[in-house]
N, C-alpha and C. Protein backbone atom coordinates (compact mmCIF):
# COMPACT_ATOMS: atom_id res chain seq x y z
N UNK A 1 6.70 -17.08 -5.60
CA UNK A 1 6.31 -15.68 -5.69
C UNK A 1 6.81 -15.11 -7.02
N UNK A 2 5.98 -14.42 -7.88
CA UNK A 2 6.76 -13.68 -8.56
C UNK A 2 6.50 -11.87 -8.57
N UNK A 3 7.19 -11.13 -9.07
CA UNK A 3 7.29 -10.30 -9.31
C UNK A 3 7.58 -9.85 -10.66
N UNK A 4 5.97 -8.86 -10.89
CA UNK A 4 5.91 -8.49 -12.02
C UNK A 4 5.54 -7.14 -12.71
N UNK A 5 5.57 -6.62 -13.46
CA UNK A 5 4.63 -5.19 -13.90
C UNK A 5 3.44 -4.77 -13.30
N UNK A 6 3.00 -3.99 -12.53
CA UNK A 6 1.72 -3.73 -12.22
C UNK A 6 1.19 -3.03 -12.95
N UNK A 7 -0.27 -3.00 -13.21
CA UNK A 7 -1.25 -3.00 -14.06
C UNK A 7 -1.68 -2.16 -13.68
N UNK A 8 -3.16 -1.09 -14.14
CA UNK A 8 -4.17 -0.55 -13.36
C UNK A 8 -4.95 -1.66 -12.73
N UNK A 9 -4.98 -2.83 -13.35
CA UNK A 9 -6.20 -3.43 -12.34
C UNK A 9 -5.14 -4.01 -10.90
N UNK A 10 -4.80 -3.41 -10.64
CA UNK A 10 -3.54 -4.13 -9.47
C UNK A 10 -3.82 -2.59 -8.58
N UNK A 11 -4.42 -1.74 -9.36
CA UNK A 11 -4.56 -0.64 -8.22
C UNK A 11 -5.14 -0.69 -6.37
N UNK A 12 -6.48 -1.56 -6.47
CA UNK A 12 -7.16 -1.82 -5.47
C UNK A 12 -6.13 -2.52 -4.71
N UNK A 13 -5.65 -3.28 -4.97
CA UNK A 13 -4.66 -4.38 -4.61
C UNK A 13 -3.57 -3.76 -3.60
N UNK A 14 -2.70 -2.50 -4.69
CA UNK A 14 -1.49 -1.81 -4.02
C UNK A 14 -2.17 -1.09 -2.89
N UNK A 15 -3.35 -0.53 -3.26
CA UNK A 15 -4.43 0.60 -2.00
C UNK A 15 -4.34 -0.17 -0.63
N UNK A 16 -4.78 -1.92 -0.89
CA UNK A 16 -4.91 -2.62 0.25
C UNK A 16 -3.45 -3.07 0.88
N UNK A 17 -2.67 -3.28 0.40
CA UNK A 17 -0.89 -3.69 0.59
C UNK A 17 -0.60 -2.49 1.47
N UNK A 18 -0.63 -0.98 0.82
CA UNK A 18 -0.26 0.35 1.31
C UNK A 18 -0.74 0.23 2.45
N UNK A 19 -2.28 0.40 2.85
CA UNK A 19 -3.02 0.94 3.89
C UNK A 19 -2.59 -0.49 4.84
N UNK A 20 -2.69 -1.48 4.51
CA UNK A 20 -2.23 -2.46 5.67
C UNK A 20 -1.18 -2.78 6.46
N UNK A 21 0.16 -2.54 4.92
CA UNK A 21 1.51 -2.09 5.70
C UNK A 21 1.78 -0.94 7.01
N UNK A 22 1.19 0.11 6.47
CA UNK A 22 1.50 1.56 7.14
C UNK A 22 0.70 0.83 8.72
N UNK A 23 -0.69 0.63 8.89
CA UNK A 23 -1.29 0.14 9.81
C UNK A 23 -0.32 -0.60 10.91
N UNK A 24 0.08 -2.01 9.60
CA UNK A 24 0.64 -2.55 10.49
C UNK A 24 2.13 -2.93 11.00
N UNK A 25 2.72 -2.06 10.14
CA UNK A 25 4.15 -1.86 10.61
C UNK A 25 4.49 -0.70 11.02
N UNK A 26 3.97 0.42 10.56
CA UNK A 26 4.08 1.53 11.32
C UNK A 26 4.54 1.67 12.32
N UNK A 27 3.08 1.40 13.75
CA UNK A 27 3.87 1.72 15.17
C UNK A 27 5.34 0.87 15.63
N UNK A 28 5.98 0.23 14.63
CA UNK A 28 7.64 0.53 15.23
C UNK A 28 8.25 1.25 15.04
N UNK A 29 7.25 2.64 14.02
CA UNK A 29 8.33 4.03 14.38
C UNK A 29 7.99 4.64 14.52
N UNK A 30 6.59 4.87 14.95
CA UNK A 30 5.55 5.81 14.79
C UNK A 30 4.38 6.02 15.68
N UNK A 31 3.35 6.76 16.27
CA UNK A 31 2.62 6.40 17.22
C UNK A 31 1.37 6.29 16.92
N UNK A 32 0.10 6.52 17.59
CA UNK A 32 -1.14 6.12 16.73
C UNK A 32 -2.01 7.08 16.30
N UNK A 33 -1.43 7.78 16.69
CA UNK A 33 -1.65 9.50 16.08
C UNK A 33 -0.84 9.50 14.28
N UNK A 34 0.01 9.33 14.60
CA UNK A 34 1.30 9.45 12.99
C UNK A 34 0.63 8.40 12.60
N UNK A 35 0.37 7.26 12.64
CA UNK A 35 0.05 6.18 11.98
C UNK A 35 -1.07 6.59 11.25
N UNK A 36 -2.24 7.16 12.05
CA UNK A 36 -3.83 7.23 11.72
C UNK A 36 -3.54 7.87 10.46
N UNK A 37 -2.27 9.36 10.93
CA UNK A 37 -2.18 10.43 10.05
C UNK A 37 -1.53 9.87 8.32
N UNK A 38 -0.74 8.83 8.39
CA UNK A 38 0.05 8.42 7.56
C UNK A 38 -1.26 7.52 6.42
N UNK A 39 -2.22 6.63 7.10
CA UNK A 39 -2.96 5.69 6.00
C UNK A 39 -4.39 6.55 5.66
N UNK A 40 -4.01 7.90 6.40
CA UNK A 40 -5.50 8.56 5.44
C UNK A 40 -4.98 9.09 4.23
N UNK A 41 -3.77 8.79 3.98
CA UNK A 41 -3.71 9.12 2.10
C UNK A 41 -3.85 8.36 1.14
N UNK A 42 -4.53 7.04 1.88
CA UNK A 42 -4.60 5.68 0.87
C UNK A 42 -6.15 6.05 0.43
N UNK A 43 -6.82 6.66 1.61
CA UNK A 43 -8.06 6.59 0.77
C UNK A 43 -8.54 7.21 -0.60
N UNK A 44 -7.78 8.60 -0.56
CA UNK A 44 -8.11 9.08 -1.99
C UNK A 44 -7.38 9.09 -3.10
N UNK A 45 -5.89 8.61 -2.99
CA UNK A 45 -5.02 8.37 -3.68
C UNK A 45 -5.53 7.46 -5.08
N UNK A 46 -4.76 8.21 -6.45
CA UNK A 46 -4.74 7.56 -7.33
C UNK A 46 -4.16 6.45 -7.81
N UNK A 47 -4.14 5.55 -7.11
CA UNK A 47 -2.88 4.59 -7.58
C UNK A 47 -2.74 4.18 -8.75
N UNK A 48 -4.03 3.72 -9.92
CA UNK A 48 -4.07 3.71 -11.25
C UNK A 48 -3.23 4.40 -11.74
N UNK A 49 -3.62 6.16 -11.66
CA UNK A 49 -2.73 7.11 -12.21
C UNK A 49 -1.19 6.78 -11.93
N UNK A 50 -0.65 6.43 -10.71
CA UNK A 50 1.02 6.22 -10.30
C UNK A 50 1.12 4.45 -11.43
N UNK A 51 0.70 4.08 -11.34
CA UNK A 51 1.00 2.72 -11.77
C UNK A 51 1.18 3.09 -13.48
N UNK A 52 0.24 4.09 -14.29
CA UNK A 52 0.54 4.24 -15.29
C UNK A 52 1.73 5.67 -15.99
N UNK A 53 2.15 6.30 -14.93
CA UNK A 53 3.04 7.21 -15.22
C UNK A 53 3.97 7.19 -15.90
N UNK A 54 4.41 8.06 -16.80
CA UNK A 54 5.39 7.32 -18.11
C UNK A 54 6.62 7.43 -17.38
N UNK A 55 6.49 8.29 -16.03
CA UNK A 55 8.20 8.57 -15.46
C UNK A 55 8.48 7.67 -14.44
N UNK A 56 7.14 6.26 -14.41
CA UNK A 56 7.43 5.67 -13.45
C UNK A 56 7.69 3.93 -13.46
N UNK A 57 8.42 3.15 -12.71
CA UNK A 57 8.19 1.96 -12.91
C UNK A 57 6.99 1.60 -11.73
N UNK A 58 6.21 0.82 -12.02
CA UNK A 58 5.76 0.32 -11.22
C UNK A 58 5.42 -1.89 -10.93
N UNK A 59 6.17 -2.20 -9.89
CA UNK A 59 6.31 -3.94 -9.91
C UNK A 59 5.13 -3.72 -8.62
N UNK A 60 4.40 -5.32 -8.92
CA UNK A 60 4.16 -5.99 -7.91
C UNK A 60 4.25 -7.78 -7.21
N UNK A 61 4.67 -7.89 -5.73
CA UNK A 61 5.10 -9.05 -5.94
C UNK A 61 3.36 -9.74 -5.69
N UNK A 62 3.64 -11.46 -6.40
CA UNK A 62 2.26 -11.62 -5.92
C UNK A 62 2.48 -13.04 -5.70
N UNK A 63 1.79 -13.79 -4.69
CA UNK A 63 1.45 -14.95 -4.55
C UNK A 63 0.71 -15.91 -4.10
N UNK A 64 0.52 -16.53 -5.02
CA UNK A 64 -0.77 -17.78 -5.21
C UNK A 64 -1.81 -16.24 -5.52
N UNK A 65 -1.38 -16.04 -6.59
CA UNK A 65 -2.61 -15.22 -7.09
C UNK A 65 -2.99 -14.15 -6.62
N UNK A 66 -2.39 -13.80 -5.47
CA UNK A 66 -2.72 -12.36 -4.20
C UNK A 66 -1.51 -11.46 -4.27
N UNK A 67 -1.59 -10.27 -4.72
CA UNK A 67 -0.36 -9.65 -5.01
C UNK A 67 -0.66 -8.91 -3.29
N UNK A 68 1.11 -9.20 -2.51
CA UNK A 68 1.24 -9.20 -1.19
C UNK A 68 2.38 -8.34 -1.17
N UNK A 69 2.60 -7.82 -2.27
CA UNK A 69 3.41 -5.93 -2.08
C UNK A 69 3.63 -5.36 -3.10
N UNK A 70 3.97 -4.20 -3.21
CA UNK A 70 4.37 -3.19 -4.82
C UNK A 70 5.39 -2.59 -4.19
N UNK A 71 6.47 -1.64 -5.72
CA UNK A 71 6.94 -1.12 -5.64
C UNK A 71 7.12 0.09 -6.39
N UNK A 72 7.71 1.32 -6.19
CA UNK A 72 7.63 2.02 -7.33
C UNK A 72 8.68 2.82 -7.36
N UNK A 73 9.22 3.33 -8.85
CA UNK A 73 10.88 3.80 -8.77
C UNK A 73 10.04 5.25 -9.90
N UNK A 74 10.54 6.45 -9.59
CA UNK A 74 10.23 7.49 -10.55
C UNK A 74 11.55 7.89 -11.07
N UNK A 75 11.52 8.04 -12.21
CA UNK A 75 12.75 8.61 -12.76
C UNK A 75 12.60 10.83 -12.33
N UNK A 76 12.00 10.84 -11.88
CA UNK A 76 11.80 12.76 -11.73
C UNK A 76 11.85 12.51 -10.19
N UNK A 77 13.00 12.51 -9.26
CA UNK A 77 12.58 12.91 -7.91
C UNK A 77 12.14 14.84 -7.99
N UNK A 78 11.73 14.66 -6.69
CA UNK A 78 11.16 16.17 -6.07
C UNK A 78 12.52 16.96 -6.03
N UNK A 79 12.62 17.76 -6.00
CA UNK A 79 13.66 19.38 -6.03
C UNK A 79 13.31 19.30 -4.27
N UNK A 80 14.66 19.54 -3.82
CA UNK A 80 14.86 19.56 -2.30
C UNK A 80 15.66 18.82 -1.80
N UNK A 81 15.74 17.37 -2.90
CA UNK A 81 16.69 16.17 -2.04
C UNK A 81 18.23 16.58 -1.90
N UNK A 82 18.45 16.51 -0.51
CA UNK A 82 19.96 16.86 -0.45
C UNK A 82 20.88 15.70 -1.19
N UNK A 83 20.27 14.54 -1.41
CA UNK A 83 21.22 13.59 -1.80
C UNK A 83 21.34 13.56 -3.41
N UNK A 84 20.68 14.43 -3.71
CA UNK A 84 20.38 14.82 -5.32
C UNK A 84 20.79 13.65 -6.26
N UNK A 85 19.56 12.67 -6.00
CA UNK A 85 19.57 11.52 -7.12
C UNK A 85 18.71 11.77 -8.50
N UNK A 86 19.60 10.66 -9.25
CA UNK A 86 18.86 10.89 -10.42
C UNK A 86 17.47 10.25 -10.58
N UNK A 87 16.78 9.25 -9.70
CA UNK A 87 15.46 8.33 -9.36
C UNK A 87 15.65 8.64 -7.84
N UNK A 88 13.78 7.98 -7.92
CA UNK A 88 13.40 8.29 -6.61
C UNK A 88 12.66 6.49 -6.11
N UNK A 89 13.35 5.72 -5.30
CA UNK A 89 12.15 5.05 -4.76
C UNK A 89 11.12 5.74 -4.02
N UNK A 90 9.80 5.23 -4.59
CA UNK A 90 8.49 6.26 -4.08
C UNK A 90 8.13 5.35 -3.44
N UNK A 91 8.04 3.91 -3.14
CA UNK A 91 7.27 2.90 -2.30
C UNK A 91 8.32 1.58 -2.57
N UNK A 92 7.94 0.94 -1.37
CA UNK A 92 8.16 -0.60 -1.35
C UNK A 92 7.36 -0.94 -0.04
N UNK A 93 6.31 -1.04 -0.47
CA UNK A 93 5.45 -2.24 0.87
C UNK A 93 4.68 -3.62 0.34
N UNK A 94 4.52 -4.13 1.95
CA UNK A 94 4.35 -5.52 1.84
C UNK A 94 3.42 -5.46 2.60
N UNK A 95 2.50 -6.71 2.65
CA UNK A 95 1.65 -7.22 3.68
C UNK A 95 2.54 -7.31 5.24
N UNK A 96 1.43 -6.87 6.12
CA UNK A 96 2.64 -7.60 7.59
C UNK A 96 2.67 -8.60 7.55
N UNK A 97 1.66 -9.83 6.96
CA UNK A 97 2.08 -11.48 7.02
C UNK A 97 3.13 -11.66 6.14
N UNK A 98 3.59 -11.05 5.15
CA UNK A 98 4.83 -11.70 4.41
C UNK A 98 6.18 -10.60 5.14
N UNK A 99 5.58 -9.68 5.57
CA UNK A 99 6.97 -9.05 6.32
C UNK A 99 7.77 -9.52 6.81
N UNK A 100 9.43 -9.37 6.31
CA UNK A 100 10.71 -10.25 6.67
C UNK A 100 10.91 -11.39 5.73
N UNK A 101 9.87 -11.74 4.96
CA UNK A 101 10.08 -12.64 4.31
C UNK A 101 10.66 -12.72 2.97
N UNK A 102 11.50 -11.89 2.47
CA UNK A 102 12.39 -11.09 1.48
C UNK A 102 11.64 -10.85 0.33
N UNK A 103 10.45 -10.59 0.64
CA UNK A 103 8.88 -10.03 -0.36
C UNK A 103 9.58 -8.39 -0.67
N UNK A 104 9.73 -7.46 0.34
CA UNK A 104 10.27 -6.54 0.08
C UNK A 104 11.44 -6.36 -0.83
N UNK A 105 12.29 -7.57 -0.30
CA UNK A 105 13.96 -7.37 -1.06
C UNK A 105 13.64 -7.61 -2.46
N UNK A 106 12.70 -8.45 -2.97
CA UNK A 106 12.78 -9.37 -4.26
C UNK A 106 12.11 -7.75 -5.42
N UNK A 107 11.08 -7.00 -4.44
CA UNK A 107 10.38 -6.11 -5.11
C UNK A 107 11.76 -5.09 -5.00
N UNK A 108 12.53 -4.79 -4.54
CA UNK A 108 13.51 -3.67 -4.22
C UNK A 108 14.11 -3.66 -5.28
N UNK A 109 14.75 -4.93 -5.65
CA UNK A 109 15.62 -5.50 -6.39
C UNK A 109 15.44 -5.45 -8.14
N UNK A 110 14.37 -6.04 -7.91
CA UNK A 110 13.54 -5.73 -9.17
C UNK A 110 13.88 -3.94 -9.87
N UNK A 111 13.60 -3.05 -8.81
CA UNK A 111 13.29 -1.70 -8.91
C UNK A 111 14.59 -1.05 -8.75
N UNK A 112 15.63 -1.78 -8.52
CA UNK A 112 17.46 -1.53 -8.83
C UNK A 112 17.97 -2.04 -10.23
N UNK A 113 17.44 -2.64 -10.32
CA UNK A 113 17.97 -3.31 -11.46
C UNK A 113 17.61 -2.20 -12.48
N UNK A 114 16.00 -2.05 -12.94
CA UNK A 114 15.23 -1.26 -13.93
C UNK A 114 16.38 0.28 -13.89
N UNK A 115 16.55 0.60 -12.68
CA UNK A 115 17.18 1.71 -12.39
C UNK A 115 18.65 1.75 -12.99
N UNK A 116 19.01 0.66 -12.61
CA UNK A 116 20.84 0.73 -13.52
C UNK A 116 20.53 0.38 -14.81
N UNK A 117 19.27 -0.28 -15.39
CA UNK A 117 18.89 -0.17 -16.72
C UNK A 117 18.93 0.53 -17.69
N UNK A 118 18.21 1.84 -17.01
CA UNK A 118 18.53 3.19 -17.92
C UNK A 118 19.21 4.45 -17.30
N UNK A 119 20.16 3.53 -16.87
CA UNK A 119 21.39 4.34 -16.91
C UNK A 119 21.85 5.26 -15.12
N UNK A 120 20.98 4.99 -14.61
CA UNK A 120 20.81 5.47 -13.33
C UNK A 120 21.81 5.72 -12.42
N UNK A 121 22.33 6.15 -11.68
CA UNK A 121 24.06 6.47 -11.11
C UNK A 121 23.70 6.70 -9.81
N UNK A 122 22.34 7.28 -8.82
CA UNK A 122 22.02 7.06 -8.00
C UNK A 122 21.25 7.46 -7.85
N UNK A 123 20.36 6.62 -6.59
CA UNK A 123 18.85 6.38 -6.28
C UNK A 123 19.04 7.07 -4.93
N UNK A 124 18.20 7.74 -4.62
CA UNK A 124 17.31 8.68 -3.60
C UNK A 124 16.17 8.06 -3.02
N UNK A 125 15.67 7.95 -1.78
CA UNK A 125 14.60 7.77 -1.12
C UNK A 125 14.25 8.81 0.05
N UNK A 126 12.94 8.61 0.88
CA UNK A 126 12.17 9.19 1.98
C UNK A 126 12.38 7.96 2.82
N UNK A 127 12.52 7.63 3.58
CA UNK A 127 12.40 6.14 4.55
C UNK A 127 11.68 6.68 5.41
N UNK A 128 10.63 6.33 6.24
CA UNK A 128 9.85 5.79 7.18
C UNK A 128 10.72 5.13 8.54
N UNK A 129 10.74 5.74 9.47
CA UNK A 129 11.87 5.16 10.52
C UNK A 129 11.96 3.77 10.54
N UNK A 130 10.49 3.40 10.30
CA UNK A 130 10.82 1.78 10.24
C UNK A 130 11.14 0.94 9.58
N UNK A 131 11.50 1.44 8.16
CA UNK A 131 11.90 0.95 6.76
C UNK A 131 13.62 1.68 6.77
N UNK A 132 14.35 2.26 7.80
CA UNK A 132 15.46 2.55 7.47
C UNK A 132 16.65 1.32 7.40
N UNK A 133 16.48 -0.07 8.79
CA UNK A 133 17.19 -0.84 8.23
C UNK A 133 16.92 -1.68 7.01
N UNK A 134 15.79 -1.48 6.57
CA UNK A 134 15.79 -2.32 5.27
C UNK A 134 16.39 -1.84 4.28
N UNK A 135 16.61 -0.38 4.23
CA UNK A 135 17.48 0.20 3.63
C UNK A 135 19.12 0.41 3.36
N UNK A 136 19.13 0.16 4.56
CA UNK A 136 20.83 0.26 4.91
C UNK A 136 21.17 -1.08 4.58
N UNK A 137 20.43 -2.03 4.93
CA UNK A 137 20.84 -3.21 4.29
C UNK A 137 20.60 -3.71 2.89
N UNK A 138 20.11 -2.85 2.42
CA UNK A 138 20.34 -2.59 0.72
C UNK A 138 21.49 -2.05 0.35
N UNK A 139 22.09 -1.45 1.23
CA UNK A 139 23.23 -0.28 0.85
C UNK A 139 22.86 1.26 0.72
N UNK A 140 21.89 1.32 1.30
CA UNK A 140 21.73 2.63 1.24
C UNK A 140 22.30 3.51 2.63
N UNK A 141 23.02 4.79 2.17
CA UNK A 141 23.50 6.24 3.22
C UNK A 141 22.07 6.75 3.60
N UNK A 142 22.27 7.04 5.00
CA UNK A 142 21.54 8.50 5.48
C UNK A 142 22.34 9.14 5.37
N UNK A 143 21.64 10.26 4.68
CA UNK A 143 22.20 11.70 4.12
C UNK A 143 21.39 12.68 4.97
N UNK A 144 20.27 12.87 5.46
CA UNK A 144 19.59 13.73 6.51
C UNK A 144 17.76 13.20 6.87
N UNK A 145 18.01 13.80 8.28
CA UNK A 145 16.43 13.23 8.97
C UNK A 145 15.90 14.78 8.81
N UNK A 146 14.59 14.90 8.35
CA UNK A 146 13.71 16.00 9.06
C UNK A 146 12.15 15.60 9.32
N UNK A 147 11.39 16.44 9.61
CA UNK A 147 9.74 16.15 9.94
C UNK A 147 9.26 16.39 8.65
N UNK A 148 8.26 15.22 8.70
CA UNK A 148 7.29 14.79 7.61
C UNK A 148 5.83 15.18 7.76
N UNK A 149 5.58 15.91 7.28
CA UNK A 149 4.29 15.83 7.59
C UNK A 149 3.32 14.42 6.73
N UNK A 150 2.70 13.88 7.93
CA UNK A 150 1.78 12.61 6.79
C UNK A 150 0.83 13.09 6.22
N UNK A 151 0.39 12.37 5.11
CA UNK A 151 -0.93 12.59 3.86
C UNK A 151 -1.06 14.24 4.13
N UNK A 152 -0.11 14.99 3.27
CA UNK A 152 -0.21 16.51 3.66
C UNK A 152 -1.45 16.99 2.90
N UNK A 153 -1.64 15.98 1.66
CA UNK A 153 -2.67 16.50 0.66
C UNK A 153 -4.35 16.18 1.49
N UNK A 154 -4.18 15.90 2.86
CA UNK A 154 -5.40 15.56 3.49
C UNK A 154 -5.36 16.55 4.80
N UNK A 155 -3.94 17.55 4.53
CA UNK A 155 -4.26 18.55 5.96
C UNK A 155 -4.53 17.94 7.22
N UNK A 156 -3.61 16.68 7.01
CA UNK A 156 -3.79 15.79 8.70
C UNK A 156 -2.90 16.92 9.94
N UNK A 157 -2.02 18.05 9.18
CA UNK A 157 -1.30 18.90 10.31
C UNK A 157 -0.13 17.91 11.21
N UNK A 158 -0.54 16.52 11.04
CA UNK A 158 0.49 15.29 11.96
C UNK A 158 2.15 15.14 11.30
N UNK A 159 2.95 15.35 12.04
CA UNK A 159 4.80 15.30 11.25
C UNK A 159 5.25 13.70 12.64
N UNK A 160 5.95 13.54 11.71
CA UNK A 160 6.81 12.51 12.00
C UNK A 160 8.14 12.47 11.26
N UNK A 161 9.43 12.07 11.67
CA UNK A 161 10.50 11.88 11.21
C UNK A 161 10.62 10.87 10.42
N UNK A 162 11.39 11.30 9.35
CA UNK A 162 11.81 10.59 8.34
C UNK A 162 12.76 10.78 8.42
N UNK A 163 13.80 10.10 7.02
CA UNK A 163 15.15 9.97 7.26
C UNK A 163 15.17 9.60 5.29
N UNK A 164 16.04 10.92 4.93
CA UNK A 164 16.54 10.91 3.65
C UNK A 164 17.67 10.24 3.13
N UNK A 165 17.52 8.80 2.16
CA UNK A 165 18.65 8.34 1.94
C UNK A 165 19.06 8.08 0.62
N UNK A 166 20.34 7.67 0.69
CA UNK A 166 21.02 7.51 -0.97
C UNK A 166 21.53 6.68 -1.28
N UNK A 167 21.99 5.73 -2.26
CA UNK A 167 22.96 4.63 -3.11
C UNK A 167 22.82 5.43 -4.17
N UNK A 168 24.56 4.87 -4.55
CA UNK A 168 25.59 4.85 -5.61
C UNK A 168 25.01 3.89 -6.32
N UNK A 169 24.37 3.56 -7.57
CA UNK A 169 24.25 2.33 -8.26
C UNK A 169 25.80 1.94 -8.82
């Protein structure tokens, strides 16, 4: 497997990784209401645009030629985070067939590193209930849970809990 820079032409790619993850890992934290609500933001989403952002990194892992997850680290989190980091992980998903298979960790890792690169002191995330132990076993704190509303930019009206977390790089 490697893990590498994603491209714009890797956009379609991350669209299909995103919408398949959420699908299919989802309902272990989520129901099929939150789920439905969560992968209608893959459809209109720019991912080109996120992949080329100057404030953003963007990796994907790929193998035998099939890139089977992305990741993405922004140096500008959102105004609100109680854990007030200086980066934001914005994504880390995988296919459900490589799920568990440290596809996630290798892309995480990748997107820690870049982060203590330029200078980074600590990283902020949104977790997904079902992505929180993958987190904690990164080393990441919960710092606070509230309701999410999913794909808000699609007025799905659907909230689900999330859980706001932090590392010290």
């Amino acid at each position: 497997m490697e893990v590498r820079d994603a491209t714009p032409r890797d956009a379609e790619a991350a669209r299909t990784v995103h919408y398949a993850s959420i699908v299919g890992l989802g309902p272990e934290g989520y129901d099929e209401r939150q789920v439905r609500a969560w992968a209608a933001g893959c459809g209109d989403a720019d991912y080109a645009d996120g992949i080329d952002a100057e404030d953003a990194e963007c990796v994907v892992a790929e193998r035998d030629g099939v890139v089977v997850g992305f990741g993405t680290l922004t140096a500008d989190p959102p105004d609100g985070y109680e854990a007030d980091p200086d980066a934001e992980v914005t994504a880390v998903y995988v296919l459900p067939a490589v799920a568990r298979e440290g596809v996630g960790s290798r892309l995480y890792e990748e997107l820690e590193r870049r982060a203590r690169e330029h200078g980074v002191e600590a990283v902020g995330l949104t977790a997904s209930l079902p992505a929180v132990p993958f987190y904690e076993a990164h080393g990441y704190d919960r710092v606070a849970e509230r309701d999410h509303e999913f794909s808000s930019q699609e007025g799905t009206g659907v909230t689900g809990r999330v859980v706001e977390m932090r590392k010290k790089l």
